[in-house]
PDB file of N, CA and C in Angstrom:
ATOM      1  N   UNK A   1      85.096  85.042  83.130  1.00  0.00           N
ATOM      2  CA  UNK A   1      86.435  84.762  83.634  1.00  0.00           C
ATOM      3  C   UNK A   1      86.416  83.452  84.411  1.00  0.00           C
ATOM      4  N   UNK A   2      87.616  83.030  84.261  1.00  0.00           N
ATOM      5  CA  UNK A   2      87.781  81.658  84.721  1.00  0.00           C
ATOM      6  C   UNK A   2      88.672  81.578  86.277  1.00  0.00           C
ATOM      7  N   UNK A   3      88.915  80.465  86.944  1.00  0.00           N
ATOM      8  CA  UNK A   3      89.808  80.597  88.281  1.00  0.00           C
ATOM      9  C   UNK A   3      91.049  80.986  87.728  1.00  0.00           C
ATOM     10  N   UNK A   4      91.481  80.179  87.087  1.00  0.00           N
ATOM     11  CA  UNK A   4      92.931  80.536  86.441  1.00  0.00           C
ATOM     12  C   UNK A   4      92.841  82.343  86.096  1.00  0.00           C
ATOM     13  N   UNK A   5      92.015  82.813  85.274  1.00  0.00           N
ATOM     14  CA  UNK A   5      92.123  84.363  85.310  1.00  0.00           C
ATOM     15  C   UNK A   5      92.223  85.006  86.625  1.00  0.00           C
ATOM     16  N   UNK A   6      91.364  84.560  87.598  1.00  0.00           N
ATOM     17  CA  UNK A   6      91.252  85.262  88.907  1.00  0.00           C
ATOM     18  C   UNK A   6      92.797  85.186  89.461  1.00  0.00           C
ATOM     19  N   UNK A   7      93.602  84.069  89.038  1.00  0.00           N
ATOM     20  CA  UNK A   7      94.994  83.865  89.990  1.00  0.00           C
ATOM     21  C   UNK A   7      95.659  84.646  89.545  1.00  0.00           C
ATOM     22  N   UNK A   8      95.806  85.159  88.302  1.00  0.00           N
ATOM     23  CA  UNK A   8      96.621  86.240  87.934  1.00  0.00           C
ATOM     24  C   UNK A   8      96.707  87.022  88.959  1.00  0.00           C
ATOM     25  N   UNK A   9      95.177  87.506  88.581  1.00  0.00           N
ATOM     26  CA  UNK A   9      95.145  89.172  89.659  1.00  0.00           C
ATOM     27  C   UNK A   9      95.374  88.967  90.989  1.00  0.00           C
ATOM     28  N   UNK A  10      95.339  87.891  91.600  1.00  0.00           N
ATOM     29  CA  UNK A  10      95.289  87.185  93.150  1.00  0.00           C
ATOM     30  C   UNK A  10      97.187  87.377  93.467  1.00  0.00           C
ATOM     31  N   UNK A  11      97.837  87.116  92.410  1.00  0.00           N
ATOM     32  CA  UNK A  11      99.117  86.688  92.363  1.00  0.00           C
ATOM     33  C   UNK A  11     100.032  88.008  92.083  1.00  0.00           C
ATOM     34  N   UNK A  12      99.229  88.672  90.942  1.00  0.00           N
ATOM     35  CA  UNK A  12     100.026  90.475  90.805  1.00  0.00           C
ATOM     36  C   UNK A  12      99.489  91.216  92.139  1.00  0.00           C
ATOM     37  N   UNK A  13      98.370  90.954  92.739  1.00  0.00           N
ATOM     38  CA  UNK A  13      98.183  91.655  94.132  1.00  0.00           C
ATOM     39  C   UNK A  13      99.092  91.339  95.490  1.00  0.00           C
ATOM     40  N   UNK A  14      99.587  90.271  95.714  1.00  0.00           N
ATOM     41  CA  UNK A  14      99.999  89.692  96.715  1.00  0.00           C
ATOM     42  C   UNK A  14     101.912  90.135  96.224  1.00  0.00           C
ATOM     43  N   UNK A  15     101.917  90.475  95.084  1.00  0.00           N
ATOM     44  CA  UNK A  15     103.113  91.062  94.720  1.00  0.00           C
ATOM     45  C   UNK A  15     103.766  91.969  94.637  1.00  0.00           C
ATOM     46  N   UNK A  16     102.832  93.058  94.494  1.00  0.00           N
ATOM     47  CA  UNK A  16     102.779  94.359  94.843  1.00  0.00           C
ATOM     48  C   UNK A  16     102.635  94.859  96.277  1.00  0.00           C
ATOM     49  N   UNK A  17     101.661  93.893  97.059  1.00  0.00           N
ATOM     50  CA  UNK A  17     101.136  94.114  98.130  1.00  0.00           C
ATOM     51  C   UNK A  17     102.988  94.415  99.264  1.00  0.00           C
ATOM     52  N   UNK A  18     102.969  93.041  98.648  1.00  0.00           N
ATOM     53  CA  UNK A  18     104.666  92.990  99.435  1.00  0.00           C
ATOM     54  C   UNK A  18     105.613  94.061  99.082  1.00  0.00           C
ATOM     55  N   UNK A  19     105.586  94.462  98.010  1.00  0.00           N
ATOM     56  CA  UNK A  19     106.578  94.991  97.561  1.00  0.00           C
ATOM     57  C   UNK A  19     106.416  96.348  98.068  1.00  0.00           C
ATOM     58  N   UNK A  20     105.384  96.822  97.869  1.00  0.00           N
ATOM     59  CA  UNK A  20     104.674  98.068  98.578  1.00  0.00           C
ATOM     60  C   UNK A  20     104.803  98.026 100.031  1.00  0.00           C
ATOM     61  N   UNK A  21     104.948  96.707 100.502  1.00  0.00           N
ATOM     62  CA  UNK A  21     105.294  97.169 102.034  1.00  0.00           C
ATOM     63  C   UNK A  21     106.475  97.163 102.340  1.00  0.00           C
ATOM     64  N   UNK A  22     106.927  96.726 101.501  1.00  0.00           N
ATOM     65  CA  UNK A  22     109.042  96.103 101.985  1.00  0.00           C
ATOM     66  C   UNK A  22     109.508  97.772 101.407  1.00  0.00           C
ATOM     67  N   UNK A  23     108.816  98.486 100.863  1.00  0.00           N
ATOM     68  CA  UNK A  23     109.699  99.852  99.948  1.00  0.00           C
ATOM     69  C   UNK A  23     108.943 100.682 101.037  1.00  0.00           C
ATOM     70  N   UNK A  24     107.928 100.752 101.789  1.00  0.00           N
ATOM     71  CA  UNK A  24     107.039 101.475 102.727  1.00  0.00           C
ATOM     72  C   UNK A  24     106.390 103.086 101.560  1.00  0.00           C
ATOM     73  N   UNK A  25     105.451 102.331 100.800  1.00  0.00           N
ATOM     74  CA  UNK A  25     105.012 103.074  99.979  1.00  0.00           C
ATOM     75  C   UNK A  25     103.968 104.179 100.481  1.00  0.00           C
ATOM     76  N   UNK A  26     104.051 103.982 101.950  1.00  0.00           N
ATOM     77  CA  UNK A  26     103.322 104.872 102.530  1.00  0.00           C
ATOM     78  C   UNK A  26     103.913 106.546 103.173  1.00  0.00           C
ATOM     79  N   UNK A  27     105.683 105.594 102.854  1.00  0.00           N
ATOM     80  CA  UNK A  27     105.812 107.171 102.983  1.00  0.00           C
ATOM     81  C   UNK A  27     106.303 108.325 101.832  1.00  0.00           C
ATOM     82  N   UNK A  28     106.151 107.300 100.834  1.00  0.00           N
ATOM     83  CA  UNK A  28     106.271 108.480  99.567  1.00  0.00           C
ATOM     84  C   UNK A  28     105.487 109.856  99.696  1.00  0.00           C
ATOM     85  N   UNK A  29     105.697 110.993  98.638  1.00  0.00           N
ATOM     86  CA  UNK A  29     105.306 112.128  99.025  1.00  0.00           C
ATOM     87  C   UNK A  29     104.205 112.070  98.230  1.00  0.00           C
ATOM     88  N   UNK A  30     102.926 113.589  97.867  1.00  0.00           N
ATOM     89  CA  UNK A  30     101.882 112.443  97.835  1.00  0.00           C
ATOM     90  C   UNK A  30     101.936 112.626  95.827  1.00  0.00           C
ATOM     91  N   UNK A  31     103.171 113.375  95.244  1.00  0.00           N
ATOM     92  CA  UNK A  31     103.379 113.153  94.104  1.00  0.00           C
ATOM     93  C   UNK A  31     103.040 111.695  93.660  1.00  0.00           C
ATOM     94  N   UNK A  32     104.366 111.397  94.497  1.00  0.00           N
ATOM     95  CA  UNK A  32     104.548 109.714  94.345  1.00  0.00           C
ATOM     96  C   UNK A  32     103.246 109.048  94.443  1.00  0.00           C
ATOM     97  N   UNK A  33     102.978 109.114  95.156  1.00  0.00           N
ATOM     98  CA  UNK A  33     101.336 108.234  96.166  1.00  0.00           C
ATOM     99  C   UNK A  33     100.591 108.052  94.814  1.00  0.00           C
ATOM    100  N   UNK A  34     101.142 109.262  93.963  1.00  0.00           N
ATOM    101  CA  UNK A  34      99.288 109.191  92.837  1.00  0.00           C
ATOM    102  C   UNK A  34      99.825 109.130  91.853  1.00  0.00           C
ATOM    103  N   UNK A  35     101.119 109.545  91.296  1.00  0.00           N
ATOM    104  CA  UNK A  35     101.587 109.030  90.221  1.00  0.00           C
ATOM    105  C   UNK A  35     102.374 107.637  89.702  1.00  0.00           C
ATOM    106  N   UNK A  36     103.619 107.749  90.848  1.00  0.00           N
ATOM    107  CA  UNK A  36     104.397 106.899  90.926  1.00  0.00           C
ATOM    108  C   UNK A  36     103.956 105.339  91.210  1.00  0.00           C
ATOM    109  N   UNK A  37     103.189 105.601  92.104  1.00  0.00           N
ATOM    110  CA  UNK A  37     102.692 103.989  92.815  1.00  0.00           C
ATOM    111  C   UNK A  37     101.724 102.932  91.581  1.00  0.00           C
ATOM    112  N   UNK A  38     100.886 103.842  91.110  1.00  0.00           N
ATOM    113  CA  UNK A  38     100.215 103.517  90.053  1.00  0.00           C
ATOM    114  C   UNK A  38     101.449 103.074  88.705  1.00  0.00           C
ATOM    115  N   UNK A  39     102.046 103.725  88.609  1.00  0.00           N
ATOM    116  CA  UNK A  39     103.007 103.385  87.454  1.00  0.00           C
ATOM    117  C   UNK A  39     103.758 102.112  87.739  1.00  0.00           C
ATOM    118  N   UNK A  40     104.623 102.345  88.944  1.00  0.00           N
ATOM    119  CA  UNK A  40     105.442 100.991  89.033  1.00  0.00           C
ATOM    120  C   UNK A  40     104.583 100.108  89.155  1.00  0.00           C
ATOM    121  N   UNK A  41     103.474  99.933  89.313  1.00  0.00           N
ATOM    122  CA  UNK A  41     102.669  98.655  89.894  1.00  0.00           C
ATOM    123  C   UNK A  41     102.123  98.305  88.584  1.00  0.00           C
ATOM    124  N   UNK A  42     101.766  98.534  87.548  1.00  0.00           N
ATOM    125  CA  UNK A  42     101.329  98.566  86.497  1.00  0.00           C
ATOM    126  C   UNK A  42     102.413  98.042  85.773  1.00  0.00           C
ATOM    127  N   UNK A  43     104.011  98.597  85.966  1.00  0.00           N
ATOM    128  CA  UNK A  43     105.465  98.142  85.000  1.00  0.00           C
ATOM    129  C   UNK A  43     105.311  97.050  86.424  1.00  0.00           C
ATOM    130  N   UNK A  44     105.593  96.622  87.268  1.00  0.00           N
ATOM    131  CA  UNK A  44     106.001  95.227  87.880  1.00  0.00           C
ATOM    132  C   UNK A  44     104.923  94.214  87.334  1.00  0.00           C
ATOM    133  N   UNK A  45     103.826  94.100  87.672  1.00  0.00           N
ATOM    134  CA  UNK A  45     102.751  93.469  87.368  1.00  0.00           C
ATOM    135  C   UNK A  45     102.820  92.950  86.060  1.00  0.00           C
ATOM    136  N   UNK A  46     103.181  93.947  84.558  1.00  0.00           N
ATOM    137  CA  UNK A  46     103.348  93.778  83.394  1.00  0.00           C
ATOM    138  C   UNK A  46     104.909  92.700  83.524  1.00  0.00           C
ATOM    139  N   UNK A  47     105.664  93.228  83.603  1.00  0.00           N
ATOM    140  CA  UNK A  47     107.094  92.769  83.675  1.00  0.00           C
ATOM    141  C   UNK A  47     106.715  91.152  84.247  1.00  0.00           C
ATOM    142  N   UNK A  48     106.485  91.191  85.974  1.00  0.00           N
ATOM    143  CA  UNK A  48     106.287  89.728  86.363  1.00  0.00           C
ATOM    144  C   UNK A  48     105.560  88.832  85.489  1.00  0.00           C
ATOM    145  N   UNK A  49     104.252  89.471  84.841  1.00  0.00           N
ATOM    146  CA  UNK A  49     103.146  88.462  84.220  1.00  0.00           C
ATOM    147  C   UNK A  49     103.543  88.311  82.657  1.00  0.00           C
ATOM    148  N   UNK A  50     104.362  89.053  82.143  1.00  0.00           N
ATOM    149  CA  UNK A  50     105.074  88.357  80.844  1.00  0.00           C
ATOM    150  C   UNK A  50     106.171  87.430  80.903  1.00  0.00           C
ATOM    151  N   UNK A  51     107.111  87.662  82.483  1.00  0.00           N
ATOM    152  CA  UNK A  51     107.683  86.914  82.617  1.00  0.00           C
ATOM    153  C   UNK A  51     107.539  85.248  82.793  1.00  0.00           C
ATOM    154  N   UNK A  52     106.141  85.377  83.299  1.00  0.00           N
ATOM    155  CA  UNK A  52     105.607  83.843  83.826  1.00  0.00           C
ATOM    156  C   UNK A  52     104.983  83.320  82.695  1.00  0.00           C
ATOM    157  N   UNK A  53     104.435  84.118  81.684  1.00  0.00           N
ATOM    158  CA  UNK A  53     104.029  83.616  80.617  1.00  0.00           C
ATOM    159  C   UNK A  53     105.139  83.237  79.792  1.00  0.00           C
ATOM    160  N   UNK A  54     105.936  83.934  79.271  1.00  0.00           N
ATOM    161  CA  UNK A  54     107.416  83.814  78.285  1.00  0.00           C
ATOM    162  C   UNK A  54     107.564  82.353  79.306  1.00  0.00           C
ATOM    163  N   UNK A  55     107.793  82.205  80.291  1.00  0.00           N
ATOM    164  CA  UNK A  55     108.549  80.252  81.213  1.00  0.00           C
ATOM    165  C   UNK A  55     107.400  79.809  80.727  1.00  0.00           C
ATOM    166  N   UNK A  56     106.096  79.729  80.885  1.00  0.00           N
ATOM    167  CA  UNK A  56     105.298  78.729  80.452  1.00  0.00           C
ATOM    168  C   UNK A  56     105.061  78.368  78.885  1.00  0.00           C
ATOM    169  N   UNK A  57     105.615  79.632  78.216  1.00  0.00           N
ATOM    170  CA  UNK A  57     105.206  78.794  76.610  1.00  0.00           C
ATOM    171  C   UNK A  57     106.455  78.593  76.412  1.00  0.00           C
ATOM    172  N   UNK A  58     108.325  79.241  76.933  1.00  0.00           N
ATOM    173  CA  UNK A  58     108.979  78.450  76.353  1.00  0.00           C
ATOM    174  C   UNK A  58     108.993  76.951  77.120  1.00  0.00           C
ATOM    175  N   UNK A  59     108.801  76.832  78.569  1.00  0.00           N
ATOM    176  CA  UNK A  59     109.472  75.158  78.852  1.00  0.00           C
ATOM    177  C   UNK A  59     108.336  74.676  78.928  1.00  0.00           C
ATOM    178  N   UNK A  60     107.181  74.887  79.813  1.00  0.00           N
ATOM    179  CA  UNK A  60     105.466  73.780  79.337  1.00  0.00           C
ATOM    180  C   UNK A  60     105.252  73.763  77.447  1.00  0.00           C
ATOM    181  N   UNK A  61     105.751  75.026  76.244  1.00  0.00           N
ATOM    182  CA  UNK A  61     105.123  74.602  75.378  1.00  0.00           C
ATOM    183  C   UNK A  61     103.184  75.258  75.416  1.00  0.00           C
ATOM    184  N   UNK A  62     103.119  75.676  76.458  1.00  0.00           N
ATOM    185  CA  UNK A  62     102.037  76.201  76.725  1.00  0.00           C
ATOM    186  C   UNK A  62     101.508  77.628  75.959  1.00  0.00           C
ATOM    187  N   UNK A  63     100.049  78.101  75.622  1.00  0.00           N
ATOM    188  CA  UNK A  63     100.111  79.566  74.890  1.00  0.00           C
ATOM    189  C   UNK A  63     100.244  80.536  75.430  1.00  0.00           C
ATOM    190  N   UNK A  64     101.334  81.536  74.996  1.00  0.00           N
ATOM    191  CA  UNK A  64     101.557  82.519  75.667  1.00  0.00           C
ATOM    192  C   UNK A  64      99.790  83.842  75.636  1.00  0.00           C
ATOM    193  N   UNK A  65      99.478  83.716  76.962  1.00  0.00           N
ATOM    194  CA  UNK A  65      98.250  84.720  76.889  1.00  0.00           C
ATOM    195  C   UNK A  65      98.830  85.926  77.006  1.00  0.00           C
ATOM    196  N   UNK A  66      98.022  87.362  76.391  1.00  0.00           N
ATOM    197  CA  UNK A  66      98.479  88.569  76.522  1.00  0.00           C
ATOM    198  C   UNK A  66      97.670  89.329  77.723  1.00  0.00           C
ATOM    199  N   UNK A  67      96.552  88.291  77.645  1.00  0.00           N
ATOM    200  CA  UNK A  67      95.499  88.737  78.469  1.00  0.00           C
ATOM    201  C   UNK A  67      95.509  88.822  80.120  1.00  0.00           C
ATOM    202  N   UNK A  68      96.523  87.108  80.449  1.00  0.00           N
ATOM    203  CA  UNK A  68      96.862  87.177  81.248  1.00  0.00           C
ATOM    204  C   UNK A  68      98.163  88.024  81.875  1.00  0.00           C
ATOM    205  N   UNK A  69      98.743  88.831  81.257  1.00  0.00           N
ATOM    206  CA  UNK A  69      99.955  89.821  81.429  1.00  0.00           C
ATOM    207  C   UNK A  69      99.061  90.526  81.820  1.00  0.00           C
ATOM    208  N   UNK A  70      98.300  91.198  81.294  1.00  0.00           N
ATOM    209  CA  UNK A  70      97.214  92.381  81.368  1.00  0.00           C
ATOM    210  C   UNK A  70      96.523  92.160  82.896  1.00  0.00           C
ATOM    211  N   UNK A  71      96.229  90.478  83.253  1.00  0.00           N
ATOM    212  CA  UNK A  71      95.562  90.693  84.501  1.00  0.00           C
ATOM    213  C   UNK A  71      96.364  90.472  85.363  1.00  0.00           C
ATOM    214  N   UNK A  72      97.489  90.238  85.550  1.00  0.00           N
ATOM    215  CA  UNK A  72      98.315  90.291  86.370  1.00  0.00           C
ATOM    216  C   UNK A  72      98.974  91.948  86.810  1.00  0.00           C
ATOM    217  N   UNK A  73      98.840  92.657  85.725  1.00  0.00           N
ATOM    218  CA  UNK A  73      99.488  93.913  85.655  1.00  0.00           C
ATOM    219  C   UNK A  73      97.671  95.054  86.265  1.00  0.00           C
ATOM    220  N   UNK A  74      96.609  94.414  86.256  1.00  0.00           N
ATOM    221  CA  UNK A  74      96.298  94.914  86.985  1.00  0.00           C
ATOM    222  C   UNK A  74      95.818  94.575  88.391  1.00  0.00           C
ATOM    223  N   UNK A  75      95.718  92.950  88.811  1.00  0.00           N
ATOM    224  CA  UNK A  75      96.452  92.629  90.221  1.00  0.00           C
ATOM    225  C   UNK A  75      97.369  93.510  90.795  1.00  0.00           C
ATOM    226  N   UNK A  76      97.890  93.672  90.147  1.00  0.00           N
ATOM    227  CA  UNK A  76      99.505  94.424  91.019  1.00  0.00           C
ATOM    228  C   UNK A  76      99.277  95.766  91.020  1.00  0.00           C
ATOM    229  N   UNK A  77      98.552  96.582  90.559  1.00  0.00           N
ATOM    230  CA  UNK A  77      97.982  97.612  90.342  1.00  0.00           C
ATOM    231  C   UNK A  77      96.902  98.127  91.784  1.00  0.00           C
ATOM    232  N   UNK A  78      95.978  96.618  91.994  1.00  0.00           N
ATOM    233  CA  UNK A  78      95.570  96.941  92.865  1.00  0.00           C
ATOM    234  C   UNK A  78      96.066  96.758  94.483  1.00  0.00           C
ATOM    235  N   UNK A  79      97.183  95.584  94.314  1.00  0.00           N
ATOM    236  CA  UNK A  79      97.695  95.910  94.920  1.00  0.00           C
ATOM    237  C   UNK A  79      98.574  96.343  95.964  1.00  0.00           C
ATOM    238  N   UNK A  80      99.298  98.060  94.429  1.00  0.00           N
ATOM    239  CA  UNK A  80      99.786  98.918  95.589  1.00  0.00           C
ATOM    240  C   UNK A  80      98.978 100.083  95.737  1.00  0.00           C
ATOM    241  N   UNK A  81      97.717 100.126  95.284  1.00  0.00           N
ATOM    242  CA  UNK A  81      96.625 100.691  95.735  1.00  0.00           C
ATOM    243  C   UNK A  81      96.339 100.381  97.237  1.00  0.00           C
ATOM    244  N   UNK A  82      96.632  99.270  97.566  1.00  0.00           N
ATOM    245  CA  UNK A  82      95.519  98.625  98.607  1.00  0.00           C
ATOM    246  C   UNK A  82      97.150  98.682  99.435  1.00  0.00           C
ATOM    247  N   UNK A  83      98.145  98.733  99.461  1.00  0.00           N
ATOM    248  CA  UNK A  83      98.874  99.380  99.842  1.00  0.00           C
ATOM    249  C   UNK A  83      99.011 100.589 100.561  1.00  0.00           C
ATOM    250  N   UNK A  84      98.837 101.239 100.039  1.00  0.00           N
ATOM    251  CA  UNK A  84      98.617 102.667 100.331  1.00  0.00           C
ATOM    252  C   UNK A  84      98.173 102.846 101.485  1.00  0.00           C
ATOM    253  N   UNK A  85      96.405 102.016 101.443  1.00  0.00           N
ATOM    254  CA  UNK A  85      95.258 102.435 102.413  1.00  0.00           C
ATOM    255  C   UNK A  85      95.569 101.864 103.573  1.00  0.00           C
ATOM    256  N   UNK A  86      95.771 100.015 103.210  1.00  0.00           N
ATOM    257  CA  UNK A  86      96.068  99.509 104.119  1.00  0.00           C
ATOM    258  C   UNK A  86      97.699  98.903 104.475  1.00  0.00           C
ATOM    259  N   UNK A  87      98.742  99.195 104.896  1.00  0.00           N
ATOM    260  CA  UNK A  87     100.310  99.106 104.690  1.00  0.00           C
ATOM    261  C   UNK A  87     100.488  97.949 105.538  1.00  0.00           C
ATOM    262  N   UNK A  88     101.290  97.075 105.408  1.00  0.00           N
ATOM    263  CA  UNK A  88     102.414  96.585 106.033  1.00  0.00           C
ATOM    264  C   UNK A  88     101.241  95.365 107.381  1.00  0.00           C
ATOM    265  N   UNK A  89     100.550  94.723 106.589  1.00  0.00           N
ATOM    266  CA  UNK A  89      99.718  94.069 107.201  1.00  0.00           C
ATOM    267  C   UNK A  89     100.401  92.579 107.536  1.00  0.00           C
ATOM    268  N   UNK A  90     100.972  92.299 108.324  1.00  0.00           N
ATOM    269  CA  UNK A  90     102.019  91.003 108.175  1.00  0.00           C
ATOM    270  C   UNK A  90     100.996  89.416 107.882  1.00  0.00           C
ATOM    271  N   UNK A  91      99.988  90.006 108.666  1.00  0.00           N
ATOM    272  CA  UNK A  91      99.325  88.009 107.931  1.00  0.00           C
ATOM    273  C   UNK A  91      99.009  88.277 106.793  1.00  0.00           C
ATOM    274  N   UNK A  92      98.537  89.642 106.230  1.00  0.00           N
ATOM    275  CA  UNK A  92      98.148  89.528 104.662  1.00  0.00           C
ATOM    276  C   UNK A  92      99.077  89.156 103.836  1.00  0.00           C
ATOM    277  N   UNK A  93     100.526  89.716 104.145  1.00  0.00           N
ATOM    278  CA  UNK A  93     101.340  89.539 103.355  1.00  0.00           C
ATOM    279  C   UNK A  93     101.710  87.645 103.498  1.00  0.00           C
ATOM    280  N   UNK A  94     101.924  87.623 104.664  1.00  0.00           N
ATOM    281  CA  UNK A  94     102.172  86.100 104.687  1.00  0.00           C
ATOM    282  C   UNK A  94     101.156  85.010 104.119  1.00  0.00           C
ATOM    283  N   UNK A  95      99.414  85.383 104.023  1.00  0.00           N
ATOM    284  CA  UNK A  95      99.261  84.799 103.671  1.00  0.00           C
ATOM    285  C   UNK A  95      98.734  84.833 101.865  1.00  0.00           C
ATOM    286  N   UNK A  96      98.543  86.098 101.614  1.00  0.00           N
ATOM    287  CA  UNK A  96      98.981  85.804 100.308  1.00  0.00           C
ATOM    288  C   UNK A  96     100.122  85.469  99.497  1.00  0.00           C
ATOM    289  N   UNK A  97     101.064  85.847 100.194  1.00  0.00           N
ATOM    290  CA  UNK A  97     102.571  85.369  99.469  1.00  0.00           C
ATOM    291  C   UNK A  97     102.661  83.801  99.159  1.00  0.00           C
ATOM    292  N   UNK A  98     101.907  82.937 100.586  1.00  0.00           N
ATOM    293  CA  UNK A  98     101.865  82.121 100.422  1.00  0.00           C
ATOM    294  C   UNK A  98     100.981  81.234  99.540  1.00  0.00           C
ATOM    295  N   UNK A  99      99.867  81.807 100.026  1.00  0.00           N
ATOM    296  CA  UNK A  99      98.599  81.420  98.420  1.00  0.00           C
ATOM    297  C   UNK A  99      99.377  81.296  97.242  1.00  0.00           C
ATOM    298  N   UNK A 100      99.832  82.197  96.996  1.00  0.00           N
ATOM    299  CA  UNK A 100     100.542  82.082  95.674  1.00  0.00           C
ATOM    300  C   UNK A 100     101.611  81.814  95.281  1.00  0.00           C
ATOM    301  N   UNK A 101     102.525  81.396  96.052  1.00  0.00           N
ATOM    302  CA  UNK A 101     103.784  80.471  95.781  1.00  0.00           C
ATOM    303  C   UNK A 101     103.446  78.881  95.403  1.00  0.00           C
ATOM    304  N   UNK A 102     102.368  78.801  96.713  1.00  0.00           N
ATOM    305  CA  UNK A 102     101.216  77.201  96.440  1.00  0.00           C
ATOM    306  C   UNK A 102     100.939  77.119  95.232  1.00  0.00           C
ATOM    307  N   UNK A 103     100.113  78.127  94.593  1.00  0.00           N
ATOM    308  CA  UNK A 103      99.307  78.001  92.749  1.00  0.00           C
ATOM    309  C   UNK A 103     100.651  77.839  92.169  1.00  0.00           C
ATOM    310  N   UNK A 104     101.654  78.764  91.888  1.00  0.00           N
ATOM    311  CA  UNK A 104     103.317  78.831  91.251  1.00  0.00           C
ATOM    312  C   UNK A 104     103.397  77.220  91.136  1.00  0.00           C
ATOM    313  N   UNK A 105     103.883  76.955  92.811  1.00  0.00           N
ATOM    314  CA  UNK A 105     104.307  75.715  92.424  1.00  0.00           C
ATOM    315  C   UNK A 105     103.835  74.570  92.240  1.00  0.00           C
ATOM    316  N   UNK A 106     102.280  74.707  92.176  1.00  0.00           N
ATOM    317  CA  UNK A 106     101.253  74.108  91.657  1.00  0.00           C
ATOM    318  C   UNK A 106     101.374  74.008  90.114  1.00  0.00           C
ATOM    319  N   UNK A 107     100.920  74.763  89.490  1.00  0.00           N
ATOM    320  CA  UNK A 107     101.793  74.819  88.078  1.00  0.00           C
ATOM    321  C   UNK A 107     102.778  73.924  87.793  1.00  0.00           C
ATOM    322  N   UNK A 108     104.119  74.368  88.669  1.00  0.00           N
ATOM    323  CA  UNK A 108     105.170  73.656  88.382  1.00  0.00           C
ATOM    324  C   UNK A 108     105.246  72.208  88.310  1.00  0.00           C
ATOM    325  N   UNK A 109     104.785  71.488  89.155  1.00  0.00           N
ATOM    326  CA  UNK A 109     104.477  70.481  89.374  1.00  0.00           C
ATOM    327  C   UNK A 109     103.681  69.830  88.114  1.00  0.00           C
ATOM    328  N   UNK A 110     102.514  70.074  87.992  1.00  0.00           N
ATOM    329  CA  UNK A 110     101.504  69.814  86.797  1.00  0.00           C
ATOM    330  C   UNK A 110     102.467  69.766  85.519  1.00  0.00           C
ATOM    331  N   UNK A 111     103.411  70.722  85.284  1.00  0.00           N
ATOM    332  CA  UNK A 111     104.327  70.574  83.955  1.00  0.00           C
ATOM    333  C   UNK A 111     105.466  69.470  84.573  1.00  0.00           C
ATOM    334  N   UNK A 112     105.842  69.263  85.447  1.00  0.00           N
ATOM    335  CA  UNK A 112     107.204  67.911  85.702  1.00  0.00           C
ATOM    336  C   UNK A 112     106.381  66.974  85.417  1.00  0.00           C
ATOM    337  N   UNK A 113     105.040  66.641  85.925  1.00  0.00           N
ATOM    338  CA  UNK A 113     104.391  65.446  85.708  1.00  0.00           C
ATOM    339  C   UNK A 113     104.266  65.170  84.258  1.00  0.00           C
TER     340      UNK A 113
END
């Protein structure tokens, strides 16, 4: 695996992570906790990381990876795993949110140029 693979999962984690804390996935019941959490994080992760792929091969022209959907969908997987254990951590969230808006619009940039 390459850096670019690692950002996926860096980027579906920091996505979930948030999202899992803004919904307070800690107080689901513990149905939810073991079924539910695992599922949506798996459909967001999938959903976000086809989404970013579908913008990069239609406007960069770039190849759409399946692989990278896949590692993004299990980034986000882990986490609202890591959610769970650890909730509502405000520098984590701030600073991964931010890590990865940086790579995003890192990207972005690299395709205007």
């Amino acid at each position: 695996m390459n850096k670019r693979d690692y950002y996926h999962i860096f980027i579906g984690f920091s996505l979930m992570y948030l999202i899992g804390s803004v919904t307070n996935f800690t107080e689901f019941n513990t149905y939810s906790k073991i079924v539910g959490v695992p599922l949506i994080s798996l459909i967001v992760g999938g959903v976000a990381g086809f989404f970013w792929e579908w913008v990069q091969s239609y406007l960069m022209k770039s190849y759409f990876d399946y692989n990278d959907v896949i590692r993004t969908a299990i980034g986000s997987l882990i986490g609202g795993l890591f959610c769970l254990w650890l909730p509502n951590i405000l520098l984590l969230i701030l600073v991964t949110c931010g890590i990865s808006l940086c790579l995003i619009i890192k990207d972005l940039i690299i395709y205007i140029k």
